[in-house]
PDBML (XML) file of the C-alpha atoms, coordinates in Angstrom:
<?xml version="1.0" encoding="UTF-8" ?>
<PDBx:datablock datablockName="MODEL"
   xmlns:PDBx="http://pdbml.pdb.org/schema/pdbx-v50.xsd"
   xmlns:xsi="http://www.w3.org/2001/XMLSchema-instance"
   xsi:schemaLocation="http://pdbml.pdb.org/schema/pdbx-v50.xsd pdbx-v50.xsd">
   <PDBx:atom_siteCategory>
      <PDBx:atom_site id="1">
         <PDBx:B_iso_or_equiv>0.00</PDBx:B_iso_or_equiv>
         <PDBx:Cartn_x>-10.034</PDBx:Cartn_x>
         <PDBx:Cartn_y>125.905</PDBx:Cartn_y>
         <PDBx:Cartn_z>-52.505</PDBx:Cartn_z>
         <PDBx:auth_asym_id>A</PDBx:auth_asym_id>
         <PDBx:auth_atom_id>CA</PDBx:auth_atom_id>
         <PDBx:auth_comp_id>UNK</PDBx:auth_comp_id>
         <PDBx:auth_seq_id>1</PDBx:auth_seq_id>
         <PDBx:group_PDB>ATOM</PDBx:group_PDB>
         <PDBx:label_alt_id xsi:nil="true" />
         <PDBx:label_asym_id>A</PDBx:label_asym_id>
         <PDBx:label_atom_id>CA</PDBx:label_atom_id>
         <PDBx:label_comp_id>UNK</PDBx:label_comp_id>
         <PDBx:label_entity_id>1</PDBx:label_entity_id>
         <PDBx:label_seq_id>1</PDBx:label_seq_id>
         <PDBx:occupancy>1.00</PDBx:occupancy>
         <PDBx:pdbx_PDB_model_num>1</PDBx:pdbx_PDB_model_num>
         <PDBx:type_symbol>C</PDBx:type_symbol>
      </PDBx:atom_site>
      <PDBx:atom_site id="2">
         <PDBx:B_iso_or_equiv>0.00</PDBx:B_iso_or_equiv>
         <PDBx:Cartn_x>-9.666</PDBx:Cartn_x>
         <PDBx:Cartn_y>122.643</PDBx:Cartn_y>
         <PDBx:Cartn_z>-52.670</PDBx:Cartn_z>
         <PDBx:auth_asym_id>A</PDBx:auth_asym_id>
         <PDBx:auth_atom_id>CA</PDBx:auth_atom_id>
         <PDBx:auth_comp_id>UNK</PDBx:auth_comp_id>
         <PDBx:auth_seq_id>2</PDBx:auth_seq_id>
         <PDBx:group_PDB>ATOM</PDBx:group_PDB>
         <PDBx:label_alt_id xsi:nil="true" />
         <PDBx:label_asym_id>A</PDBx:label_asym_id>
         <PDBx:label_atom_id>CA</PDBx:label_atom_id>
         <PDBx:label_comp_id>UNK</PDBx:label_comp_id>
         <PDBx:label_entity_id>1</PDBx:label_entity_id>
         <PDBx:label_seq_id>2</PDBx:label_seq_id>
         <PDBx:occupancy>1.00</PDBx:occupancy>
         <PDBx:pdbx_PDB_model_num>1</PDBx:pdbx_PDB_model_num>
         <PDBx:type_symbol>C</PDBx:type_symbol>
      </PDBx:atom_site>
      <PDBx:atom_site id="3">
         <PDBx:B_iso_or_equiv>0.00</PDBx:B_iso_or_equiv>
         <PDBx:Cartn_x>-13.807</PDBx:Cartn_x>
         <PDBx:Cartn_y>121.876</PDBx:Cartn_y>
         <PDBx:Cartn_z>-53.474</PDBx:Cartn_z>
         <PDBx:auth_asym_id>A</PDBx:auth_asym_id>
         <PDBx:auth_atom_id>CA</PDBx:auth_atom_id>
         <PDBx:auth_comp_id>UNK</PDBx:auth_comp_id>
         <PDBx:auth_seq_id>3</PDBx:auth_seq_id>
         <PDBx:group_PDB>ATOM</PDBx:group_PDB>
         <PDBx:label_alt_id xsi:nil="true" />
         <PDBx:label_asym_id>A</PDBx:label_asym_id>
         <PDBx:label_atom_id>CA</PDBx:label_atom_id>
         <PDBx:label_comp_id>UNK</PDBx:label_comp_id>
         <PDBx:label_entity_id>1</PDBx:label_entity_id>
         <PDBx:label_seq_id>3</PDBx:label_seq_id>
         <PDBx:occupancy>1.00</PDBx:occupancy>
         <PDBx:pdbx_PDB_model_num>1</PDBx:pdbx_PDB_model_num>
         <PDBx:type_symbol>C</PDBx:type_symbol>
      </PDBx:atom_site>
      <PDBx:atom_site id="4">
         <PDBx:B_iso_or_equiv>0.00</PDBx:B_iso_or_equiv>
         <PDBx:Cartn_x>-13.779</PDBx:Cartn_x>
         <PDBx:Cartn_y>124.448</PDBx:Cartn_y>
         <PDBx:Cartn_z>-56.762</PDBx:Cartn_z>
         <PDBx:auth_asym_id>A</PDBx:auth_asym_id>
         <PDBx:auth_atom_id>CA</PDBx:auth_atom_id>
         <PDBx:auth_comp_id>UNK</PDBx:auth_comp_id>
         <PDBx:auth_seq_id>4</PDBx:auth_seq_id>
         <PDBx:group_PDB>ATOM</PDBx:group_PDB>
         <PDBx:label_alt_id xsi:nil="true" />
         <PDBx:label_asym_id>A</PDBx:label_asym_id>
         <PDBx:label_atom_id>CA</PDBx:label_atom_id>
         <PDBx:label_comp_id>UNK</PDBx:label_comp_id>
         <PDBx:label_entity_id>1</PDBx:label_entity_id>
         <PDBx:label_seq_id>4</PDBx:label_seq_id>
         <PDBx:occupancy>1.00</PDBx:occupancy>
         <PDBx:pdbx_PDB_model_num>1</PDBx:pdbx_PDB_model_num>
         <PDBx:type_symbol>C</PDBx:type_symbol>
      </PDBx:atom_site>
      <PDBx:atom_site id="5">
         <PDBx:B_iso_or_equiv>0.00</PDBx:B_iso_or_equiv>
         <PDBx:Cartn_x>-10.780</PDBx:Cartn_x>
         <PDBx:Cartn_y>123.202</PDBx:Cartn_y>
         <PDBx:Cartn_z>-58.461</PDBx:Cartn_z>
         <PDBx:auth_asym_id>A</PDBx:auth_asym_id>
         <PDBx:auth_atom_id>CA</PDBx:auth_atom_id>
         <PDBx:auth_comp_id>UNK</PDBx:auth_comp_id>
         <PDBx:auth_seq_id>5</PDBx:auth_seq_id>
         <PDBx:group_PDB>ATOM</PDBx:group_PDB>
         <PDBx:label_alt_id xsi:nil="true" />
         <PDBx:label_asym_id>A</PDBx:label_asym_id>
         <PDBx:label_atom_id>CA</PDBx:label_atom_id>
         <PDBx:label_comp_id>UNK</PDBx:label_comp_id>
         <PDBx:label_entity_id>1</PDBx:label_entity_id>
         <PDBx:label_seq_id>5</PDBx:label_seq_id>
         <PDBx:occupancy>1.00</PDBx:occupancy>
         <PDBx:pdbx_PDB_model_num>1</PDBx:pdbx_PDB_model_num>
         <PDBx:type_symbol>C</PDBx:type_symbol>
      </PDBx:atom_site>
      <PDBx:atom_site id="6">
         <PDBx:B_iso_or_equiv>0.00</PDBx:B_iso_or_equiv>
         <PDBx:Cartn_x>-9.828</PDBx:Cartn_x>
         <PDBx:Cartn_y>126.870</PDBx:Cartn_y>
         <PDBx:Cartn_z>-59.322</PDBx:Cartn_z>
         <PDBx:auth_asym_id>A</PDBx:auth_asym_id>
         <PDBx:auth_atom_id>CA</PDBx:auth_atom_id>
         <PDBx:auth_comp_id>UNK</PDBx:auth_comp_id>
         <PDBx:auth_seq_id>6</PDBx:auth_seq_id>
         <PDBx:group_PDB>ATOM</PDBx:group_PDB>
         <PDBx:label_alt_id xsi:nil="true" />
         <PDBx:label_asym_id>A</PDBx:label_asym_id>
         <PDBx:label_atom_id>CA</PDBx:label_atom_id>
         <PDBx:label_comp_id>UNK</PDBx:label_comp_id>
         <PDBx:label_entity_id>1</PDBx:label_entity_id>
         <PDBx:label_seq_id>6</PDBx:label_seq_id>
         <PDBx:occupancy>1.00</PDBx:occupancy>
         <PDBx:pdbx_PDB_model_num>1</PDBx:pdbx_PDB_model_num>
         <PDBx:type_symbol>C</PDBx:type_symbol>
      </PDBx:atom_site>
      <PDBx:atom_site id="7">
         <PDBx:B_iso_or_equiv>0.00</PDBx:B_iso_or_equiv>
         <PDBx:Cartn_x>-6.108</PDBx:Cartn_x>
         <PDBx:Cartn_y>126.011</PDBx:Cartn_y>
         <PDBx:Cartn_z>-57.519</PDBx:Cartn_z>
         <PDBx:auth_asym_id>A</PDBx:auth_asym_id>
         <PDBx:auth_atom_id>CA</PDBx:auth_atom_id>
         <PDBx:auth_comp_id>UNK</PDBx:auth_comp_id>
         <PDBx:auth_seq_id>7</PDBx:auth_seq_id>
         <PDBx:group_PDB>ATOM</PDBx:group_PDB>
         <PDBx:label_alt_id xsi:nil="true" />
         <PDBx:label_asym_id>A</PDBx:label_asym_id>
         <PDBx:label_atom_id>CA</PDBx:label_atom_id>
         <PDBx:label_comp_id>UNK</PDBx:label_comp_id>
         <PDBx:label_entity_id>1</PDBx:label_entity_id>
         <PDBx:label_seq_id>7</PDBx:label_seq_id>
         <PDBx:occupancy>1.00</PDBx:occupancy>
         <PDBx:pdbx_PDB_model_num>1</PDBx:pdbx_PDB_model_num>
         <PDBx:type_symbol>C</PDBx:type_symbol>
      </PDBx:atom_site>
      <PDBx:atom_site id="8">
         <PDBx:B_iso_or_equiv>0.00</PDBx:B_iso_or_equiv>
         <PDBx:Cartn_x>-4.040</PDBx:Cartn_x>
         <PDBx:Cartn_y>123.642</PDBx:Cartn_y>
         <PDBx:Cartn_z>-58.815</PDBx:Cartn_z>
         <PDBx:auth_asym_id>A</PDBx:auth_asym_id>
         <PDBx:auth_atom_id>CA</PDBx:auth_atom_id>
         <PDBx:auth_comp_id>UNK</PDBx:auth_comp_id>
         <PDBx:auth_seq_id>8</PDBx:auth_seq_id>
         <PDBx:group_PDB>ATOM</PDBx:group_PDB>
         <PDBx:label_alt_id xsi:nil="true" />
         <PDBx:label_asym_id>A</PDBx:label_asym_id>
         <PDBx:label_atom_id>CA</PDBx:label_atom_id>
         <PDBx:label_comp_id>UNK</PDBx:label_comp_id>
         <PDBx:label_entity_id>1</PDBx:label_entity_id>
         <PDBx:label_seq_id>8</PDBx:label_seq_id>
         <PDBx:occupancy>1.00</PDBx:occupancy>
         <PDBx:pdbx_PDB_model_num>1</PDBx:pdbx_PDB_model_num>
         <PDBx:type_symbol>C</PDBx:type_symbol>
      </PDBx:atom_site>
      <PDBx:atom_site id="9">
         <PDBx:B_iso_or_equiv>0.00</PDBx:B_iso_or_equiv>
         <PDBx:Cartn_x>-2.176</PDBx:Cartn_x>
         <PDBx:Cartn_y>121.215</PDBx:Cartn_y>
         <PDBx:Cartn_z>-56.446</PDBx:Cartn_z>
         <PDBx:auth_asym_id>A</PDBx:auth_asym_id>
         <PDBx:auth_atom_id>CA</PDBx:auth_atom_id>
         <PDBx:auth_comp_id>UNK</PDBx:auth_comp_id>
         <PDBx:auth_seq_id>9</PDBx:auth_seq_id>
         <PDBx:group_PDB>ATOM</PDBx:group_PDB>
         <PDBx:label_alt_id xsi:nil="true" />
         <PDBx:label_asym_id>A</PDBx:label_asym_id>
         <PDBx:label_atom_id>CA</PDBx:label_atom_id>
         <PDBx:label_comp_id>UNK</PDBx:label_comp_id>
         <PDBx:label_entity_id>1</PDBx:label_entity_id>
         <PDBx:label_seq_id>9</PDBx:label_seq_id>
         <PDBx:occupancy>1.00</PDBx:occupancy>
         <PDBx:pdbx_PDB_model_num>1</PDBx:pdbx_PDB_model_num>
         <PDBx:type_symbol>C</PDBx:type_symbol>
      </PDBx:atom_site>
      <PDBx:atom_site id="10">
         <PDBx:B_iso_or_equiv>0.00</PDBx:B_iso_or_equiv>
         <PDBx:Cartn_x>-4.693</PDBx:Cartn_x>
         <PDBx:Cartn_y>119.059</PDBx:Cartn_y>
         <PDBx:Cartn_z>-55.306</PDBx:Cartn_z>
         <PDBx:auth_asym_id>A</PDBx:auth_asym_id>
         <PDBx:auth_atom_id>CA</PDBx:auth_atom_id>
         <PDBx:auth_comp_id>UNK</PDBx:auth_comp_id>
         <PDBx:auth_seq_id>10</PDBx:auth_seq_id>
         <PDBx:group_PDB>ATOM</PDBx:group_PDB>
         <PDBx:label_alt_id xsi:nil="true" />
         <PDBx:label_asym_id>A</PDBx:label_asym_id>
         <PDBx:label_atom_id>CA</PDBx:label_atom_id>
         <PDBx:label_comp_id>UNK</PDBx:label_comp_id>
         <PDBx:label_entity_id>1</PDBx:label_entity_id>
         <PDBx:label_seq_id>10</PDBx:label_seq_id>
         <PDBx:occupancy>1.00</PDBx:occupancy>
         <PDBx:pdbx_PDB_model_num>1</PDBx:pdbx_PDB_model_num>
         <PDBx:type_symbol>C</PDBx:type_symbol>
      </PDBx:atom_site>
      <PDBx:atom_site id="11">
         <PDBx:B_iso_or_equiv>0.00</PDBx:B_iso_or_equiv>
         <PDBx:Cartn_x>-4.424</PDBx:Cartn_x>
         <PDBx:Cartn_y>115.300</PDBx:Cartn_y>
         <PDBx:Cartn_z>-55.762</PDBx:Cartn_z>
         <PDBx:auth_asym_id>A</PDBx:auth_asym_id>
         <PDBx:auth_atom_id>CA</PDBx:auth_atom_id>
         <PDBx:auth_comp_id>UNK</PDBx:auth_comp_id>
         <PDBx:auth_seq_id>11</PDBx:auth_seq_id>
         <PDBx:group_PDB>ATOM</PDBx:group_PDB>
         <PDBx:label_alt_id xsi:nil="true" />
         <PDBx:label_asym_id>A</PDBx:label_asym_id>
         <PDBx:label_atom_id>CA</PDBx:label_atom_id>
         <PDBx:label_comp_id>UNK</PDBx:label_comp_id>
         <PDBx:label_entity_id>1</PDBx:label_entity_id>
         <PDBx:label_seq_id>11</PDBx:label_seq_id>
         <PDBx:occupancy>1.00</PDBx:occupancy>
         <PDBx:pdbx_PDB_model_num>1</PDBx:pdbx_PDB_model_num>
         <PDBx:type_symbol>C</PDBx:type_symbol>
      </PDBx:atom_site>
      <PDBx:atom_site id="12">
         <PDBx:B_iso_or_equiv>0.00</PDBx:B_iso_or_equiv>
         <PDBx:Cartn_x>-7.009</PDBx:Cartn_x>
         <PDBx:Cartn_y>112.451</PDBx:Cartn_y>
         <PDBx:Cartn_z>-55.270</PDBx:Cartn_z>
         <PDBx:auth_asym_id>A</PDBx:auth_asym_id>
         <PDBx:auth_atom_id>CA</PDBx:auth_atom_id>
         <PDBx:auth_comp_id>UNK</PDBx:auth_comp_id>
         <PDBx:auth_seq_id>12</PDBx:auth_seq_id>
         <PDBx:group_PDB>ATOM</PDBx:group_PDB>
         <PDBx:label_alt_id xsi:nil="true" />
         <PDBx:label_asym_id>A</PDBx:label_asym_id>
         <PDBx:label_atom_id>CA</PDBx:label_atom_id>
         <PDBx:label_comp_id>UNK</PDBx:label_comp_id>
         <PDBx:label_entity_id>1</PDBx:label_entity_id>
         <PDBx:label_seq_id>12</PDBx:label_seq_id>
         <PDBx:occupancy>1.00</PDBx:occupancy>
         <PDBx:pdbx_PDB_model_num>1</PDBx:pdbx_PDB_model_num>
         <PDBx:type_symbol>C</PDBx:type_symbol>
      </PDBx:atom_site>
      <PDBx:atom_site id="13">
         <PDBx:B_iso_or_equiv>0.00</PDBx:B_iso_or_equiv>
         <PDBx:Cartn_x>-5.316</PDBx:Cartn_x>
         <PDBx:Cartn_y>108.967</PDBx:Cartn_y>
         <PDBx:Cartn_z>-55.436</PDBx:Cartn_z>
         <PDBx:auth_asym_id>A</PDBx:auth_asym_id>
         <PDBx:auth_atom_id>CA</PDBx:auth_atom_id>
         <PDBx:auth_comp_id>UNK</PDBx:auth_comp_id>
         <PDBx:auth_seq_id>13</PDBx:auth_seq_id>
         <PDBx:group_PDB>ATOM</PDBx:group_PDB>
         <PDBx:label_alt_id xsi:nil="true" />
         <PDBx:label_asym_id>A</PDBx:label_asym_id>
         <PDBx:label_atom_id>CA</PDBx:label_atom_id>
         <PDBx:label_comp_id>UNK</PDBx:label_comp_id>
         <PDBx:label_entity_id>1</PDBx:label_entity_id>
         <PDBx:label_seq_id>13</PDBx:label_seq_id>
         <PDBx:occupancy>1.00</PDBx:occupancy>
         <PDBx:pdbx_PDB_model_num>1</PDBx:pdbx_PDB_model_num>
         <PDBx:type_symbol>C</PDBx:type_symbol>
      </PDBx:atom_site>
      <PDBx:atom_site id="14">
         <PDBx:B_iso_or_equiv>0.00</PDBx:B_iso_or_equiv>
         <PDBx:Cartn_x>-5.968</PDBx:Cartn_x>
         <PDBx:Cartn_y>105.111</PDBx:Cartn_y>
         <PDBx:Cartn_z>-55.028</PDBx:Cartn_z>
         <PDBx:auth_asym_id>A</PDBx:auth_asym_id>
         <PDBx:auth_atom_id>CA</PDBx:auth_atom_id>
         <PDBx:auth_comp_id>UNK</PDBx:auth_comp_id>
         <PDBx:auth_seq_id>14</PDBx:auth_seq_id>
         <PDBx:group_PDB>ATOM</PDBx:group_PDB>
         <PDBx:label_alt_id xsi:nil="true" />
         <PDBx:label_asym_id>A</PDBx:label_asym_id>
         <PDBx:label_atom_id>CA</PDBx:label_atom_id>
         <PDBx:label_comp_id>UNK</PDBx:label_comp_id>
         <PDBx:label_entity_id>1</PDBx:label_entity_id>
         <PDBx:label_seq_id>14</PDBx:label_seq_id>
         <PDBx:occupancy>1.00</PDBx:occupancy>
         <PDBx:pdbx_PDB_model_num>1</PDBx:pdbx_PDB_model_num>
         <PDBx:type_symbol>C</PDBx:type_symbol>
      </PDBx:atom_site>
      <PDBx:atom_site id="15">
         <PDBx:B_iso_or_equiv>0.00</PDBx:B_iso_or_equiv>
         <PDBx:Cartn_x>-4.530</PDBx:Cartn_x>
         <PDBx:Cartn_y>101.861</PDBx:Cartn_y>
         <PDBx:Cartn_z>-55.604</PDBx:Cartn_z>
         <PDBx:auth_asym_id>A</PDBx:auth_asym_id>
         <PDBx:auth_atom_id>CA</PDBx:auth_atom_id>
         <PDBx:auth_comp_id>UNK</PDBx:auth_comp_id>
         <PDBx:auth_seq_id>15</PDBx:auth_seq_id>
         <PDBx:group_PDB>ATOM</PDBx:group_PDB>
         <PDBx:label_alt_id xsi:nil="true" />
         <PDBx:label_asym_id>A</PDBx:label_asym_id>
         <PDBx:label_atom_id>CA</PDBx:label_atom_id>
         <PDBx:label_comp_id>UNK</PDBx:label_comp_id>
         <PDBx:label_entity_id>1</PDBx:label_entity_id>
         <PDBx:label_seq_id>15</PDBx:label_seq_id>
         <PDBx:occupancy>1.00</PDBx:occupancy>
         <PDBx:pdbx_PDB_model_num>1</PDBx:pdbx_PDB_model_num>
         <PDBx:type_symbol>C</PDBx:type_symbol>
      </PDBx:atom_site>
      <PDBx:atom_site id="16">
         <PDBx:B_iso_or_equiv>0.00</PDBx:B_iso_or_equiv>
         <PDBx:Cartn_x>-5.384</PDBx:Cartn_x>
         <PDBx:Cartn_y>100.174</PDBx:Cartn_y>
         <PDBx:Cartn_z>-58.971</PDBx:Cartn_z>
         <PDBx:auth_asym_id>A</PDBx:auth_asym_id>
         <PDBx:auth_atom_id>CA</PDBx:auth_atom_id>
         <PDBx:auth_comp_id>UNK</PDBx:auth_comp_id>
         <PDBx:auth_seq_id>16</PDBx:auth_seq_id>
         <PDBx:group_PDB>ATOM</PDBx:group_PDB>
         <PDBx:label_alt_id xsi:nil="true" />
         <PDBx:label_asym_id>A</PDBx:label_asym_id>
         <PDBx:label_atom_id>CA</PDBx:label_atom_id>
         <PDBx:label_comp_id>UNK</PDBx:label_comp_id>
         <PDBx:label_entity_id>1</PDBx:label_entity_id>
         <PDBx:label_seq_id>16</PDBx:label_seq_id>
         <PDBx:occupancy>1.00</PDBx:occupancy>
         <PDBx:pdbx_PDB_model_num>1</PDBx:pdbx_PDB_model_num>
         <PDBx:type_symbol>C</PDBx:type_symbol>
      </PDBx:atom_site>
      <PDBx:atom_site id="17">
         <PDBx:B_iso_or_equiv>0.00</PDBx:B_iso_or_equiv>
         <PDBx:Cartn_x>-5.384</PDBx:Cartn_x>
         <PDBx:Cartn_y>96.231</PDBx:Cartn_y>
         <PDBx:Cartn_z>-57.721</PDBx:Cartn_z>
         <PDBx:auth_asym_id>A</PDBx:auth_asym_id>
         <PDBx:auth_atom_id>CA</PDBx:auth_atom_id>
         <PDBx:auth_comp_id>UNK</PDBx:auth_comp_id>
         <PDBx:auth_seq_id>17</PDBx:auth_seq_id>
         <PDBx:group_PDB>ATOM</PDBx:group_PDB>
         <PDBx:label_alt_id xsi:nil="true" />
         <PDBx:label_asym_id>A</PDBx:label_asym_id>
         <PDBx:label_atom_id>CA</PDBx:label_atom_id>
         <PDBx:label_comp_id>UNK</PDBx:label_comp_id>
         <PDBx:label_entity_id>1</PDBx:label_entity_id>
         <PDBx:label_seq_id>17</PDBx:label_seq_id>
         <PDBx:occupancy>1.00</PDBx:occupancy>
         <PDBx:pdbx_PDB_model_num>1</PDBx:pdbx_PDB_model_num>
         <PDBx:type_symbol>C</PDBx:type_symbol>
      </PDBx:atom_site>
      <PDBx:atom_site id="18">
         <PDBx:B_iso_or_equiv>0.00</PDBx:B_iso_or_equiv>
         <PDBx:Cartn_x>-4.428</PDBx:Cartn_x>
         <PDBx:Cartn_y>93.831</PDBx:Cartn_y>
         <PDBx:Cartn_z>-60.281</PDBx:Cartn_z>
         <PDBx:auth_asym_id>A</PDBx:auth_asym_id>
         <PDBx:auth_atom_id>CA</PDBx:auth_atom_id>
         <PDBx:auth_comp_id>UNK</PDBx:auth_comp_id>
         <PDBx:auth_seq_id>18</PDBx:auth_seq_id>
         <PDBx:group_PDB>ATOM</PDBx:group_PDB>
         <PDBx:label_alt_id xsi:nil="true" />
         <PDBx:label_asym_id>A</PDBx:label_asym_id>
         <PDBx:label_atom_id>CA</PDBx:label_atom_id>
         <PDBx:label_comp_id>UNK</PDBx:label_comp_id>
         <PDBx:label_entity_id>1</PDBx:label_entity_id>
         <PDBx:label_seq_id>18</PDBx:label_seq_id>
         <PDBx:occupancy>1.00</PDBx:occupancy>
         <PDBx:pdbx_PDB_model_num>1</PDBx:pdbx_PDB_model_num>
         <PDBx:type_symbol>C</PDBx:type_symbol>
      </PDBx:atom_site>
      <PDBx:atom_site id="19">
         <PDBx:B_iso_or_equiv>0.00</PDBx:B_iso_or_equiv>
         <PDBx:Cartn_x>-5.277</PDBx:Cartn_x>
         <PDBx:Cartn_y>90.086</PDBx:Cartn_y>
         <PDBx:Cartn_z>-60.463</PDBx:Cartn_z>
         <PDBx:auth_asym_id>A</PDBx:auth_asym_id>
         <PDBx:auth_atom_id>CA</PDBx:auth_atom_id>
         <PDBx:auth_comp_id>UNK</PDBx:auth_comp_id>
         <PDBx:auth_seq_id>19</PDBx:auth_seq_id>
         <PDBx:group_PDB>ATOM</PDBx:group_PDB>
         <PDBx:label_alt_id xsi:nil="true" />
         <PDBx:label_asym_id>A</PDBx:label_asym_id>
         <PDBx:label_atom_id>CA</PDBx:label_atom_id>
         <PDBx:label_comp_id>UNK</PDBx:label_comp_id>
         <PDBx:label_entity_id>1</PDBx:label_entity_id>
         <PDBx:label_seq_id>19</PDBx:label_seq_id>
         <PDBx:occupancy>1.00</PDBx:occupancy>
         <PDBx:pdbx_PDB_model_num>1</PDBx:pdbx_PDB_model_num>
         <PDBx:type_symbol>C</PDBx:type_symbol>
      </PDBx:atom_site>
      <PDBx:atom_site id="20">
         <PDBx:B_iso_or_equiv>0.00</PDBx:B_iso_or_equiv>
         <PDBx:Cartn_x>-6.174</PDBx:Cartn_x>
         <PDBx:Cartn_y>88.079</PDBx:Cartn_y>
         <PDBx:Cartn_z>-57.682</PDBx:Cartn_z>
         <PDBx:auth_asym_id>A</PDBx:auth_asym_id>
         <PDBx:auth_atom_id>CA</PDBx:auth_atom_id>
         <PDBx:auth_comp_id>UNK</PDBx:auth_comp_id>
         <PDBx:auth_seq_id>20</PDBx:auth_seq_id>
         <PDBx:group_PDB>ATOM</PDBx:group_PDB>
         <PDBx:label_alt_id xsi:nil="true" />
         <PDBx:label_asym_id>A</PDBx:label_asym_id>
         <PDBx:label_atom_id>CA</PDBx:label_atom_id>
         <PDBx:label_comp_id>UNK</PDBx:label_comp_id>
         <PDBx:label_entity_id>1</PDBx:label_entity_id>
         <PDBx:label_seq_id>20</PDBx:label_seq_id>
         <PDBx:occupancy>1.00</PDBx:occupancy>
         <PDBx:pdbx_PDB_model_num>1</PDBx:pdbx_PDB_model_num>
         <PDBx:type_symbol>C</PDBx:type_symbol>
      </PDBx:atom_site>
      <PDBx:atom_site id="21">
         <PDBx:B_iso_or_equiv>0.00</PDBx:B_iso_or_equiv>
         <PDBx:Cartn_x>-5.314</PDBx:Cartn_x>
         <PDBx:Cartn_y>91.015</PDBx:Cartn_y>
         <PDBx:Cartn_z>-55.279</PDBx:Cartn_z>
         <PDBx:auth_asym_id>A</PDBx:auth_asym_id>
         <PDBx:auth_atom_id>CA</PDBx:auth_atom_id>
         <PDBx:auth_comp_id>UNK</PDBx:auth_comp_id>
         <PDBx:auth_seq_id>21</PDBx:auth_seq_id>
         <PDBx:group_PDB>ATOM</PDBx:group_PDB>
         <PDBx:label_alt_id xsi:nil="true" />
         <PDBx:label_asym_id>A</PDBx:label_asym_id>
         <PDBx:label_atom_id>CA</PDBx:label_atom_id>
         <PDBx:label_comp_id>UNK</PDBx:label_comp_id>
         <PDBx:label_entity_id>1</PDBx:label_entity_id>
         <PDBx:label_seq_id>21</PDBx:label_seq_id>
         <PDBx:occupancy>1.00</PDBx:occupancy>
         <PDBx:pdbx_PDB_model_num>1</PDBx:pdbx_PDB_model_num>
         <PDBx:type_symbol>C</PDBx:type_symbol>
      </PDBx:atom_site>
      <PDBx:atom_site id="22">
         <PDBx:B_iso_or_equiv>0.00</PDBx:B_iso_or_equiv>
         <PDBx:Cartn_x>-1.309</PDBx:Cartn_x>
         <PDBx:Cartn_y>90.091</PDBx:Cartn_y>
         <PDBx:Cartn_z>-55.761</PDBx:Cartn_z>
         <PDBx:auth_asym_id>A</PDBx:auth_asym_id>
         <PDBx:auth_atom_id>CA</PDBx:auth_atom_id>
         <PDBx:auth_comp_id>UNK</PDBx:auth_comp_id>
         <PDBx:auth_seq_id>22</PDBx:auth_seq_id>
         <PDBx:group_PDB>ATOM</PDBx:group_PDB>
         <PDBx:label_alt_id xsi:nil="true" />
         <PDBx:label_asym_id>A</PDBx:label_asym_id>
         <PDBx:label_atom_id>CA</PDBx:label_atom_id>
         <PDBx:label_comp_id>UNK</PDBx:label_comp_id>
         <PDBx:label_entity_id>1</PDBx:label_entity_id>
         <PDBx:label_seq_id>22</PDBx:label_seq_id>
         <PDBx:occupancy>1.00</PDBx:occupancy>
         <PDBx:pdbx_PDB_model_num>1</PDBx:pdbx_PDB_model_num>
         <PDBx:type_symbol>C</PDBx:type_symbol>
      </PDBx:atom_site>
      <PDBx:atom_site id="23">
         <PDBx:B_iso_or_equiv>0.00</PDBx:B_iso_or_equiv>
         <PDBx:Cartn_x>-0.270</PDBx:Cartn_x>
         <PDBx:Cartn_y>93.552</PDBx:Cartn_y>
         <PDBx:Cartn_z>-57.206</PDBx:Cartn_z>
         <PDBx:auth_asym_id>A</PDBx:auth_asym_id>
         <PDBx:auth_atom_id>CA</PDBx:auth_atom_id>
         <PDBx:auth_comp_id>UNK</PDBx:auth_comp_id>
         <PDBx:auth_seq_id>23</PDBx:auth_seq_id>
         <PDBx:group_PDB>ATOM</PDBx:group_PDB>
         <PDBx:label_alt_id xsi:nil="true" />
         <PDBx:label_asym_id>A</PDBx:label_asym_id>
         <PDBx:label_atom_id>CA</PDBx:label_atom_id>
         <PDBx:label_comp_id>UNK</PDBx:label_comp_id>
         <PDBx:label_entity_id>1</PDBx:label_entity_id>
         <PDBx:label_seq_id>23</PDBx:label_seq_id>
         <PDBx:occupancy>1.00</PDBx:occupancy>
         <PDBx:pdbx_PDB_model_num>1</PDBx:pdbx_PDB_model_num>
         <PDBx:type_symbol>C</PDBx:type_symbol>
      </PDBx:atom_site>
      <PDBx:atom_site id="24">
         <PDBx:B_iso_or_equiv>0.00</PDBx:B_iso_or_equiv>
         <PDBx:Cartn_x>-1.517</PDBx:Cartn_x>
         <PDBx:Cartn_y>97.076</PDBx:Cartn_y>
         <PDBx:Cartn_z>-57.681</PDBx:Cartn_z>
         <PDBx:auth_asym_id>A</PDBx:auth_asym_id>
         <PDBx:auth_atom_id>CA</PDBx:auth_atom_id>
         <PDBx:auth_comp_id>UNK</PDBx:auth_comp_id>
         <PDBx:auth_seq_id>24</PDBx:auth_seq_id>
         <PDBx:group_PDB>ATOM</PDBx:group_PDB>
         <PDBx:label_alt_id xsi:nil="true" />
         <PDBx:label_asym_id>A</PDBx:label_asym_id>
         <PDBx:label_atom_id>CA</PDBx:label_atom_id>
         <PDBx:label_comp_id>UNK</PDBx:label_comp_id>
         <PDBx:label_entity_id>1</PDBx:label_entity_id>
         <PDBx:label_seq_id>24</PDBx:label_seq_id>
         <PDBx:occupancy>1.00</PDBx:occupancy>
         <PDBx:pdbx_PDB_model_num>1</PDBx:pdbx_PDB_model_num>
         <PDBx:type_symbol>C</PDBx:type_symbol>
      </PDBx:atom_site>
      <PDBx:atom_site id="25">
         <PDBx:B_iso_or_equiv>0.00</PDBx:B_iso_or_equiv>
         <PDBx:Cartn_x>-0.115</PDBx:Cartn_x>
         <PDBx:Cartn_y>100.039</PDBx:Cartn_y>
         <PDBx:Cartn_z>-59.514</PDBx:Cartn_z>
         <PDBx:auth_asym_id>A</PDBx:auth_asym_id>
         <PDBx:auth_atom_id>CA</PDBx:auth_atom_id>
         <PDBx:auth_comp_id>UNK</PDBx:auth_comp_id>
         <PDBx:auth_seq_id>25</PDBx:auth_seq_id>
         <PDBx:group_PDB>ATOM</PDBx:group_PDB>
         <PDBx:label_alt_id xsi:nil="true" />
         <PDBx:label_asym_id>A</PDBx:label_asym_id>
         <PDBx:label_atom_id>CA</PDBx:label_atom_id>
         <PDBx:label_comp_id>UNK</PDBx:label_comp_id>
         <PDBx:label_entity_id>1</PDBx:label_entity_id>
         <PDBx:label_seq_id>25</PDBx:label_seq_id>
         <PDBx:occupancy>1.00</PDBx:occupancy>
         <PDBx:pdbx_PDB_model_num>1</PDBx:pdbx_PDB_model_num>
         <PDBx:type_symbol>C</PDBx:type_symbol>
      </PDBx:atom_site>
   </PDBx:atom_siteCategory>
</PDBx:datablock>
């Protein structure tokens, strides 16, 4: 369910780094 997107609920996520590696979002 998770593969076909036809339920909603499922989350990818990440860090965003920021400048010189010294923050991320």
């Amino acid at each position: 369910e998770v593969a076909d997107r036809a339920i909603p609920g499922h989350w990818e996520g990440d860090l965003l780094i920021g400048a010189y590696k010294r923050s991320a979002i």
